[in-house]
PDB file of N, CA and C in Angstrom:
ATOM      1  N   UNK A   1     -32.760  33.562 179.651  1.00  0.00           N
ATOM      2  CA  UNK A   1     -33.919  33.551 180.542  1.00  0.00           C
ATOM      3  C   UNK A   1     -33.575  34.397 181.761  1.00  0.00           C
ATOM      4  N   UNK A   2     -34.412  35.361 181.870  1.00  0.00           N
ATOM      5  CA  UNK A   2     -34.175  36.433 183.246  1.00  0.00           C
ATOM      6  C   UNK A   2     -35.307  35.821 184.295  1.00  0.00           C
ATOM      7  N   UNK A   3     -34.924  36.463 185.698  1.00  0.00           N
ATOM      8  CA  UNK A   3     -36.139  35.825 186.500  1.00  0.00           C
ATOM      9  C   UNK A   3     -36.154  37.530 186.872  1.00  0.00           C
ATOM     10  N   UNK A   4     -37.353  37.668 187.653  1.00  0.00           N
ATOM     11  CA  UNK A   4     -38.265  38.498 188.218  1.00  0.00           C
ATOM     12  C   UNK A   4     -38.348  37.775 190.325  1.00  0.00           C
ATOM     13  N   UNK A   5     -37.553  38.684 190.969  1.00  0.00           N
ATOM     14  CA  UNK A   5     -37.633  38.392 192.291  1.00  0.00           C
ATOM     15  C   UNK A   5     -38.397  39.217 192.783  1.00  0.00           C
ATOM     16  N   UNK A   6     -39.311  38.562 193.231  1.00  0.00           N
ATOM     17  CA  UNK A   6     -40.540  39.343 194.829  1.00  0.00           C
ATOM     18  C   UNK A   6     -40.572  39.172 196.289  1.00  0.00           C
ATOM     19  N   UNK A   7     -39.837  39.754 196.977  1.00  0.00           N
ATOM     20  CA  UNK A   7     -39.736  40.165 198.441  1.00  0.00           C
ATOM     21  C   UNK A   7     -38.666  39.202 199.074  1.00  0.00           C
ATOM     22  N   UNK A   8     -37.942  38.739 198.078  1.00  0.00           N
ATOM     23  CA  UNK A   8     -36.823  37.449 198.195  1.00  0.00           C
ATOM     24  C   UNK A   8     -37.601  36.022 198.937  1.00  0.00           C
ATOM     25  N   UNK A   9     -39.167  35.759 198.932  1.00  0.00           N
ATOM     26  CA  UNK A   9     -39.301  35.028 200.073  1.00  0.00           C
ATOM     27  C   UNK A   9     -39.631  33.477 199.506  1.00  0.00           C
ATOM     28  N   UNK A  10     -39.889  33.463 198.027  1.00  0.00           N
ATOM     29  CA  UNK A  10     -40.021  32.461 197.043  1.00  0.00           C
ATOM     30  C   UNK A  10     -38.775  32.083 195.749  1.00  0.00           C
ATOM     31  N   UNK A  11     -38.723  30.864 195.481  1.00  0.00           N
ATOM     32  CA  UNK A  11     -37.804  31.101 194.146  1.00  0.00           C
ATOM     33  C   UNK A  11     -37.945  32.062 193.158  1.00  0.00           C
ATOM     34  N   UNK A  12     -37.050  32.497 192.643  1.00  0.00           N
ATOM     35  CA  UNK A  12     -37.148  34.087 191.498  1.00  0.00           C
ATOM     36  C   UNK A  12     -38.547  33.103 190.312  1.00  0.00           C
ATOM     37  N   UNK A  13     -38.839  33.789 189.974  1.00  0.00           N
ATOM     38  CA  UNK A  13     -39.999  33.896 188.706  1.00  0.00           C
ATOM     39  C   UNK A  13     -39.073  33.702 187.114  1.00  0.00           C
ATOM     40  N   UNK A  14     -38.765  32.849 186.612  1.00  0.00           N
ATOM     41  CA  UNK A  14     -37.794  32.492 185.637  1.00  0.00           C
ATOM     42  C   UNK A  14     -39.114  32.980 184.195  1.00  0.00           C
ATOM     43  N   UNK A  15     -38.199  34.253 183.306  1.00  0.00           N
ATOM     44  CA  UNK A  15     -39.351  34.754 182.474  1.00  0.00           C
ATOM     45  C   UNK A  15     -38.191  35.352 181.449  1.00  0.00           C
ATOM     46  N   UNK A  16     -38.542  35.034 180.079  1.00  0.00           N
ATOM     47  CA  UNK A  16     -37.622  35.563 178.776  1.00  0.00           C
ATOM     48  C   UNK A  16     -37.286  37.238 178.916  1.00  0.00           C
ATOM     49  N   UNK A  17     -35.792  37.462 178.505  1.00  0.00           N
ATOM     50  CA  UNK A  17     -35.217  38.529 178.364  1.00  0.00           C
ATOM     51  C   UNK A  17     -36.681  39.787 177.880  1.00  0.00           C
ATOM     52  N   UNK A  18     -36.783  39.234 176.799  1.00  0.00           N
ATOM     53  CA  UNK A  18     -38.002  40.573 175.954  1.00  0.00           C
ATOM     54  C   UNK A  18     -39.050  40.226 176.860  1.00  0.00           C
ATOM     55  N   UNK A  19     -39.716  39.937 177.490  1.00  0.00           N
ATOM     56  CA  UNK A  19     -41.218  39.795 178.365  1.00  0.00           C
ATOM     57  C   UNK A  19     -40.940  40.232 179.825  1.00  0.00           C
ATOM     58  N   UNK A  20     -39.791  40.144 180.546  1.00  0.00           N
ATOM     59  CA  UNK A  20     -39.068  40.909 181.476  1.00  0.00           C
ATOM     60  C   UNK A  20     -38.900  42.135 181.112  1.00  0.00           C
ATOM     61  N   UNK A  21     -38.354  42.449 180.213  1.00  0.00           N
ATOM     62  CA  UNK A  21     -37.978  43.980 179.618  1.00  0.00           C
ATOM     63  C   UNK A  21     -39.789  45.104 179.255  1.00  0.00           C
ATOM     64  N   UNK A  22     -40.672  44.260 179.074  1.00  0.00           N
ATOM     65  CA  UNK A  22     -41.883  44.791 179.228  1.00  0.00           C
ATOM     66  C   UNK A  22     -42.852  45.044 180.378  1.00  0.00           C
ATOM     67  N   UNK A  23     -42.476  43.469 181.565  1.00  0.00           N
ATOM     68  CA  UNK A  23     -42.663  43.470 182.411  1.00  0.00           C
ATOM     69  C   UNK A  23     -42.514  44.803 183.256  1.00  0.00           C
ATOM     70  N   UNK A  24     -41.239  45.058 183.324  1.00  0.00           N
ATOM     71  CA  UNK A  24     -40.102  46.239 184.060  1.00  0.00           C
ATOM     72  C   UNK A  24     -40.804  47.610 183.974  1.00  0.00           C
ATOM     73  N   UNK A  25     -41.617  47.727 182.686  1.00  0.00           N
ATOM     74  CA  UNK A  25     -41.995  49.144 181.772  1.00  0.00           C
ATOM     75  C   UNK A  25     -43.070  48.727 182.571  1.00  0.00           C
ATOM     76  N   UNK A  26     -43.989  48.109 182.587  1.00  0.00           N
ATOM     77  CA  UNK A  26     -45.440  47.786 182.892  1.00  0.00           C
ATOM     78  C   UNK A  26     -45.903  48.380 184.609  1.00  0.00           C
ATOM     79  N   UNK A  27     -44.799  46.805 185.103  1.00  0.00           N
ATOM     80  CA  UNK A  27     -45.118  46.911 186.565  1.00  0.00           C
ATOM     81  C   UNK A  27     -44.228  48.676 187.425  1.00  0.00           C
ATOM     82  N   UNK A  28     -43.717  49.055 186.619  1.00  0.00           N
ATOM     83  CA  UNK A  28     -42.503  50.381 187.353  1.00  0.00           C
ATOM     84  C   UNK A  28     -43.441  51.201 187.266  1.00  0.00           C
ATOM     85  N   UNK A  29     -44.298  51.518 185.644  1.00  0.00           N
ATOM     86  CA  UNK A  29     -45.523  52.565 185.727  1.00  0.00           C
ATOM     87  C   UNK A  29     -46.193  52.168 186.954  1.00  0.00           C
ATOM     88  N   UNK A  30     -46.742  51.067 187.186  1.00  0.00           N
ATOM     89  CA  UNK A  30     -48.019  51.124 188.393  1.00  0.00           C
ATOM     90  C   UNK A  30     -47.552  51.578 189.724  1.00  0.00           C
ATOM     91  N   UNK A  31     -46.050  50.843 190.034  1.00  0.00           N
ATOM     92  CA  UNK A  31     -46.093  51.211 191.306  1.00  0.00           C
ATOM     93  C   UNK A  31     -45.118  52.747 191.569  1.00  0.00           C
ATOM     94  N   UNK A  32     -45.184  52.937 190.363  1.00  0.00           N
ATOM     95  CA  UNK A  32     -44.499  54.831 190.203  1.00  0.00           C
ATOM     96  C   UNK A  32     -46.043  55.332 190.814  1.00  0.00           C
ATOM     97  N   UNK A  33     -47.193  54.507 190.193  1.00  0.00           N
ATOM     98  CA  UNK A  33     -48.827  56.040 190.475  1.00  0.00           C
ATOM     99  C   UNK A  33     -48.992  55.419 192.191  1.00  0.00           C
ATOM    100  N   UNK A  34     -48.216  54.005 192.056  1.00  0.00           N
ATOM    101  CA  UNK A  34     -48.179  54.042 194.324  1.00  0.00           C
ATOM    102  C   UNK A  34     -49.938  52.980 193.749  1.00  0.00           C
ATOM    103  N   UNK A  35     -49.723  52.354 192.698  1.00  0.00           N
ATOM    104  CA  UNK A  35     -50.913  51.631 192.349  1.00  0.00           C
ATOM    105  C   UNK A  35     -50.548  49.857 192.637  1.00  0.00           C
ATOM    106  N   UNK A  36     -51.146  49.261 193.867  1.00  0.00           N
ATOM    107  CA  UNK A  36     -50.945  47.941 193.352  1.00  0.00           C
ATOM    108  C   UNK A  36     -51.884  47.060 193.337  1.00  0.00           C
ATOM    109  N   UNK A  37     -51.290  46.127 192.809  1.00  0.00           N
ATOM    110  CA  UNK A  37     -52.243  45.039 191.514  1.00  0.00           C
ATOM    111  C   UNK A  37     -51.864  43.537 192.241  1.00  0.00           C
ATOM    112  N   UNK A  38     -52.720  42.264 191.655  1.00  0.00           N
ATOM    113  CA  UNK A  38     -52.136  41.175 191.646  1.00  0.00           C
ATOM    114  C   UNK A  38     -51.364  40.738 190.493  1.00  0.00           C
ATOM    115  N   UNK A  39     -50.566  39.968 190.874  1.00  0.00           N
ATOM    116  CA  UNK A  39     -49.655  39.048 189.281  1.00  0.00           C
ATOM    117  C   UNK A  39     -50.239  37.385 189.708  1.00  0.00           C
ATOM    118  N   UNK A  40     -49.946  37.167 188.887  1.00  0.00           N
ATOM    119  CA  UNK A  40     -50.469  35.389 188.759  1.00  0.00           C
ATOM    120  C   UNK A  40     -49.055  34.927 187.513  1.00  0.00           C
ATOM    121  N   UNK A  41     -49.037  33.518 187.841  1.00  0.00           N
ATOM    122  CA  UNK A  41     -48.180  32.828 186.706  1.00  0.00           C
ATOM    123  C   UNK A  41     -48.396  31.606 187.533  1.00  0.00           C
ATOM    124  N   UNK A  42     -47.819  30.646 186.170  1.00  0.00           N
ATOM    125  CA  UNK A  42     -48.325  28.813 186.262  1.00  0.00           C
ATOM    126  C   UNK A  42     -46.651  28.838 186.753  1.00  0.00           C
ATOM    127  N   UNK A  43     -46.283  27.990 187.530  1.00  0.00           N
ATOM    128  CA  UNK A  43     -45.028  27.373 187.458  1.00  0.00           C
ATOM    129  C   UNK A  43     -44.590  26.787 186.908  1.00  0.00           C
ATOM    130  N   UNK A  44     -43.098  26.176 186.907  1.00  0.00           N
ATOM    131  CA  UNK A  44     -42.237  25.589 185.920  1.00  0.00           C
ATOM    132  C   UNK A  44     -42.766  24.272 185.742  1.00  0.00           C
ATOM    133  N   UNK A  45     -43.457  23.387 184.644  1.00  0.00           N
ATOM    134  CA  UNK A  45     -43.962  22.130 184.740  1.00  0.00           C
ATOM    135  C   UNK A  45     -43.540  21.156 185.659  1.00  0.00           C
ATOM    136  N   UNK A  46     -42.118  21.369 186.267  1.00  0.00           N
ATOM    137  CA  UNK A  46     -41.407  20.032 186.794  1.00  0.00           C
ATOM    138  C   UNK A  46     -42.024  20.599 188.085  1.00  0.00           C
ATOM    139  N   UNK A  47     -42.250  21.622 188.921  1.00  0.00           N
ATOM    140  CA  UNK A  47     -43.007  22.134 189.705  1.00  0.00           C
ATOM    141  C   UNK A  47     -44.715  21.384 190.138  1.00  0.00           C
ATOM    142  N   UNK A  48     -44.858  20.830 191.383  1.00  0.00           N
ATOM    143  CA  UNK A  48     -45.554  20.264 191.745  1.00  0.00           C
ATOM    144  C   UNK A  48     -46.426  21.088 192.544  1.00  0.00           C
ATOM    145  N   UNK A  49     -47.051  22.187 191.515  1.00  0.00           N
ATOM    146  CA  UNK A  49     -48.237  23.486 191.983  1.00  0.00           C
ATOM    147  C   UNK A  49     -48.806  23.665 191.235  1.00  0.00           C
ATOM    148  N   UNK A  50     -50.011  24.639 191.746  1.00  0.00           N
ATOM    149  CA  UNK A  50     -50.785  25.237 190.644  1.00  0.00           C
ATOM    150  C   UNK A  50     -49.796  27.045 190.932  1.00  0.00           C
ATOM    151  N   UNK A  51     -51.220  27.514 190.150  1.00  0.00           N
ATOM    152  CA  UNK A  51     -50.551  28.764 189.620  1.00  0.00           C
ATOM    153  C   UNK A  51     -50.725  29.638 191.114  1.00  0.00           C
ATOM    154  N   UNK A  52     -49.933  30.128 191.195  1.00  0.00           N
ATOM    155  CA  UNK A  52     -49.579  31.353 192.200  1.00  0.00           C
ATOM    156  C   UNK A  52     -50.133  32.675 191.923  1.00  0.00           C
ATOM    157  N   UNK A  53     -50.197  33.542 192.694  1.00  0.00           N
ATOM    158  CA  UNK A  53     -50.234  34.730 192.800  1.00  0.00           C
ATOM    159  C   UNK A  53     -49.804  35.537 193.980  1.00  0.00           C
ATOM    160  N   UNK A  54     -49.602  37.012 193.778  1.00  0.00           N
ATOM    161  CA  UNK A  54     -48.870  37.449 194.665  1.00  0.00           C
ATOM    162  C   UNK A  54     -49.442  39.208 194.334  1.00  0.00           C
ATOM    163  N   UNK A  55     -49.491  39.427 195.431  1.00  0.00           N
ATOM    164  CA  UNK A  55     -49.941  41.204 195.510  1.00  0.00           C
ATOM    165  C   UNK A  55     -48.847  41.815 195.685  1.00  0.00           C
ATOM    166  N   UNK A  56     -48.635  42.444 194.163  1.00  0.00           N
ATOM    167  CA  UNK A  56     -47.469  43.400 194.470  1.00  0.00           C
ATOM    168  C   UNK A  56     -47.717  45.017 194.712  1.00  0.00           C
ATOM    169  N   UNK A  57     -46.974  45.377 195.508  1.00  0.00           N
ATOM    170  CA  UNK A  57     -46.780  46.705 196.245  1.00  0.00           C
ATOM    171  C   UNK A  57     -45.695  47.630 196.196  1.00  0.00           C
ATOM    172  N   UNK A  58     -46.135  48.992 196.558  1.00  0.00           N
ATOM    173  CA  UNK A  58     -44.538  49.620 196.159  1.00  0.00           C
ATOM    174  C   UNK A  58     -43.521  49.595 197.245  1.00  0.00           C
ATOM    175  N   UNK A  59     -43.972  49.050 198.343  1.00  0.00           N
ATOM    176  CA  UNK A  59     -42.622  49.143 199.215  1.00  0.00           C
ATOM    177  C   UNK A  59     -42.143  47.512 199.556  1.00  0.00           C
ATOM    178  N   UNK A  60     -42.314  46.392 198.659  1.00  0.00           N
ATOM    179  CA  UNK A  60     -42.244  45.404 198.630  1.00  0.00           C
ATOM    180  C   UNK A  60     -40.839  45.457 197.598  1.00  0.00           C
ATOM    181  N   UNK A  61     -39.770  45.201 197.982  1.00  0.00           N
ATOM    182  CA  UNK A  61     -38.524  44.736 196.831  1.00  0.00           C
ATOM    183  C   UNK A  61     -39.140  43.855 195.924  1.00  0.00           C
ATOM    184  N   UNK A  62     -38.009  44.445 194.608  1.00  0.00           N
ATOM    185  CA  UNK A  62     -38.679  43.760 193.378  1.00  0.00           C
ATOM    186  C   UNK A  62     -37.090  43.968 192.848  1.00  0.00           C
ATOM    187  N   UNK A  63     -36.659  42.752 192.332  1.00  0.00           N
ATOM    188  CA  UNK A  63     -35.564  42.432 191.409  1.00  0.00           C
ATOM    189  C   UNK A  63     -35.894  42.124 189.983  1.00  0.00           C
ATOM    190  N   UNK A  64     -35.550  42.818 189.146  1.00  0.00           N
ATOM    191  CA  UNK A  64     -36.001  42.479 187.811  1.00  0.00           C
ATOM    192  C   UNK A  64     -33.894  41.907 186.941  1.00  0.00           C
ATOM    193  N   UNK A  65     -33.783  40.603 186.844  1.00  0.00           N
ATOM    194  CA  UNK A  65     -32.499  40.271 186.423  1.00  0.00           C
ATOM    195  C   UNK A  65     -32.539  39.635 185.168  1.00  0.00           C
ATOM    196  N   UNK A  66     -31.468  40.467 184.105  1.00  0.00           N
ATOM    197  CA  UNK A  66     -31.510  39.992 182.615  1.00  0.00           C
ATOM    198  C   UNK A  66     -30.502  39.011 182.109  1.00  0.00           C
ATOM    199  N   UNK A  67     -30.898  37.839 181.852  1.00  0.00           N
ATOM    200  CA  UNK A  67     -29.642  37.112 181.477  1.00  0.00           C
ATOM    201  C   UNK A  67     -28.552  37.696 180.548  1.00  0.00           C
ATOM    202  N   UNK A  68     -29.065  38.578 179.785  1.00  0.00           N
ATOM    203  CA  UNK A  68     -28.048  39.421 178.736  1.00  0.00           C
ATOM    204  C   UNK A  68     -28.159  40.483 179.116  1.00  0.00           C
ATOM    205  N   UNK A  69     -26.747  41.290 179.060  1.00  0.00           N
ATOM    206  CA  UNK A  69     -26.248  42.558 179.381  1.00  0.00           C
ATOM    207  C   UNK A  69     -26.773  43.380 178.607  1.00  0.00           C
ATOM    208  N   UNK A  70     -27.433  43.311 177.618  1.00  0.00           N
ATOM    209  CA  UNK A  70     -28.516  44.478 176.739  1.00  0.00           C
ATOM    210  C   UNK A  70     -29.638  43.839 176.615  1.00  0.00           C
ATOM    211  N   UNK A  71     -30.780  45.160 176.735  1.00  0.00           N
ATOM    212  CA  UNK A  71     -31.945  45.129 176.823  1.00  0.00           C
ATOM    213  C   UNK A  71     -32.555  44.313 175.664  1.00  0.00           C
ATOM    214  N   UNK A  72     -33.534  43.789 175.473  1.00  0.00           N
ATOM    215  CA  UNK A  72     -34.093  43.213 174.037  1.00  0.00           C
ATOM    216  C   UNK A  72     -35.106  45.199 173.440  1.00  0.00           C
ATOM    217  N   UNK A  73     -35.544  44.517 172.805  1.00  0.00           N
ATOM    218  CA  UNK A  73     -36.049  45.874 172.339  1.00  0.00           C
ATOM    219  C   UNK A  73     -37.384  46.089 172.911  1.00  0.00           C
ATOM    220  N   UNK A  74     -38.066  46.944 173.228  1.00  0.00           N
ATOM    221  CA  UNK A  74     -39.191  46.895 173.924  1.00  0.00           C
ATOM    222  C   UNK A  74     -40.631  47.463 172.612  1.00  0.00           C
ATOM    223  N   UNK A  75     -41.058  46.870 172.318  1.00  0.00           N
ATOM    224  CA  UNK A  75     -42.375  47.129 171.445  1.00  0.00           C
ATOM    225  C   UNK A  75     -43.628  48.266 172.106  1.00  0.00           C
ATOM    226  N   UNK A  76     -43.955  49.100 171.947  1.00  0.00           N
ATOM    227  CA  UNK A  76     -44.859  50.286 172.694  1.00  0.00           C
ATOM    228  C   UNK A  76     -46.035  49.481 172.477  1.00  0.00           C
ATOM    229  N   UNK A  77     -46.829  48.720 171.522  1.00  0.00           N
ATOM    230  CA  UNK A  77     -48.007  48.241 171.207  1.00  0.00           C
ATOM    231  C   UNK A  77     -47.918  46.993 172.362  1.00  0.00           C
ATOM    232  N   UNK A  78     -46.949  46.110 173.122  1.00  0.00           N
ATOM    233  CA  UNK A  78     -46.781  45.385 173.399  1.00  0.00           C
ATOM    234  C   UNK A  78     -47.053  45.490 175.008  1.00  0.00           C
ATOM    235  N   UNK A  79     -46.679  46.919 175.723  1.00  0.00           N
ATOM    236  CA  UNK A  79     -46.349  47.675 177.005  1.00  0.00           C
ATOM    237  C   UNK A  79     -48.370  47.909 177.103  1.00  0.00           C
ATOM    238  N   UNK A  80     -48.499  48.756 175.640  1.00  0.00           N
ATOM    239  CA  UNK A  80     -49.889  49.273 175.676  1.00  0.00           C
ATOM    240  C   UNK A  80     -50.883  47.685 176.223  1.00  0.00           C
ATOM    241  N   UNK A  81     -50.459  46.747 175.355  1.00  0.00           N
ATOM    242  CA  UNK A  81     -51.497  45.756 175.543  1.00  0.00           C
ATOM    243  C   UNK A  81     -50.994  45.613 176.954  1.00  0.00           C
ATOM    244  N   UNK A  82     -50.303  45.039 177.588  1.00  0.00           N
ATOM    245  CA  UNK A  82     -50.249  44.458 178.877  1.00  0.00           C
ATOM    246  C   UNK A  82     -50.753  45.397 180.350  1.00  0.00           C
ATOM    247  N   UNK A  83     -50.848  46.735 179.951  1.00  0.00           N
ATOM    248  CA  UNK A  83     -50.820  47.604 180.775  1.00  0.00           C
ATOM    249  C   UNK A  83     -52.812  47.747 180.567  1.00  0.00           C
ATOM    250  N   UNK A  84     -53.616  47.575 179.041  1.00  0.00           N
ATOM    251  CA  UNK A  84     -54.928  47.436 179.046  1.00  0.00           C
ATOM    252  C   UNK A  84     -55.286  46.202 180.058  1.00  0.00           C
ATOM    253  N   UNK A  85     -54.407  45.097 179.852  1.00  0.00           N
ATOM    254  CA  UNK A  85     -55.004  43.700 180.430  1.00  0.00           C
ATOM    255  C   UNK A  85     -54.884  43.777 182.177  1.00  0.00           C
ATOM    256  N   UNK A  86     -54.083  44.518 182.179  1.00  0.00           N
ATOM    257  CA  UNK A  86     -53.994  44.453 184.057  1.00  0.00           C
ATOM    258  C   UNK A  86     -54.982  45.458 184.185  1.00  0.00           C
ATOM    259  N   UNK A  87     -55.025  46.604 183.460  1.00  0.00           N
ATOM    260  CA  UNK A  87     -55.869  47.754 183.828  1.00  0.00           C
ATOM    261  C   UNK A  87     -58.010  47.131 184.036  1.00  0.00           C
ATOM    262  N   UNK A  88     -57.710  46.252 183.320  1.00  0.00           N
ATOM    263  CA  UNK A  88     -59.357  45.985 182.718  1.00  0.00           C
ATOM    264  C   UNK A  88     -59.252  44.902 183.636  1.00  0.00           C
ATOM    265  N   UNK A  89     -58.578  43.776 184.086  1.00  0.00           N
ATOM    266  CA  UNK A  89     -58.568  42.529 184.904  1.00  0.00           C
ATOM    267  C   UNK A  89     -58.450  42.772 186.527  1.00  0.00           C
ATOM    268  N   UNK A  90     -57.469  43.884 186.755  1.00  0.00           N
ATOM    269  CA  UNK A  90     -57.054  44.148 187.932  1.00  0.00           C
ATOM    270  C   UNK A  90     -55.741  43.290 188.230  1.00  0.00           C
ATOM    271  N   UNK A  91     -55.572  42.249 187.230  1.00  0.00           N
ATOM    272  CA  UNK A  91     -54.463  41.122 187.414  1.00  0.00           C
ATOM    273  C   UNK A  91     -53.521  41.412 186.224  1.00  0.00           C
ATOM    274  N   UNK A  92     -52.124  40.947 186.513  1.00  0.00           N
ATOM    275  CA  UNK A  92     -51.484  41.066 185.454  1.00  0.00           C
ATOM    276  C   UNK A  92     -51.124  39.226 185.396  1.00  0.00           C
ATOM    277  N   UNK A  93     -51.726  38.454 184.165  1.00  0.00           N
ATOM    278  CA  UNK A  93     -50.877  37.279 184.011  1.00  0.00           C
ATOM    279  C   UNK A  93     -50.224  36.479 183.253  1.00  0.00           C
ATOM    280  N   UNK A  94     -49.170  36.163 184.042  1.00  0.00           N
ATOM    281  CA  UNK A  94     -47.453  36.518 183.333  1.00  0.00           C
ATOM    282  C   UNK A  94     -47.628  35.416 182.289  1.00  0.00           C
ATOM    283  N   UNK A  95     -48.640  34.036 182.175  1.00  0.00           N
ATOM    284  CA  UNK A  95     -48.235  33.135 181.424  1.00  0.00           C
ATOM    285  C   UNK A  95     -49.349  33.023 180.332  1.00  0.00           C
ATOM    286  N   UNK A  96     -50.238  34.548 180.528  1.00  0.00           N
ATOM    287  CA  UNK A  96     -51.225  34.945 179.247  1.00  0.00           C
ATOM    288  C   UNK A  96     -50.526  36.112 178.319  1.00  0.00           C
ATOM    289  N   UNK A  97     -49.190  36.599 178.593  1.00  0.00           N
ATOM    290  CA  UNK A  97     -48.263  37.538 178.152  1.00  0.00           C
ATOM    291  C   UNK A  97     -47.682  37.350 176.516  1.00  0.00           C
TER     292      UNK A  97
END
């Protein structure tokens, strides 16, 4: 399990090796075009919240950390879908992935 850190100011975002590794491809295109979006995700059940969101930006730090030292494999049909769903929603969300 890798987490996903945003602006260090919340606990890291705890999200599987392969869905991080798409994540990385997804969110790096947007904020390479200087494009930003919202993310949303439900928290960890033992977590006493609803779902979050957060506007990410390109001059906002972003840690992307893999529990395993090699990448999982990244699927192109997989990058394509997630990159239609933020594109058409305006949101990317992590726990409809």
């Amino acid at each position: 399990m890798g987490t996903l850190e945003y602006n260090s100011s919340r606990p890291a975002i705890e999200i599987d090796d392969a869905t991080l590794a798409h994540l990385k491809i997804v969110i790096g295109t947007k904020l390479r075009r200087n494009e930003s979006f919202m993310m949303t995700w439900l928290p960890k059940p033992e977590v006493q919240s609803g779902r979050l969101s957060i506007w990410v930006h390109p001059s906002i730090p972003l840690v992307f950390e893999f529990d395993k030292p090699t990448l999982p494999k990244v699927e192109a049909n997989r990058v394509t879908h997630m990159m239609e769903q933020l594109n058409s929603r305006g949101e990317l969300v992590l726990d409809q992935l």
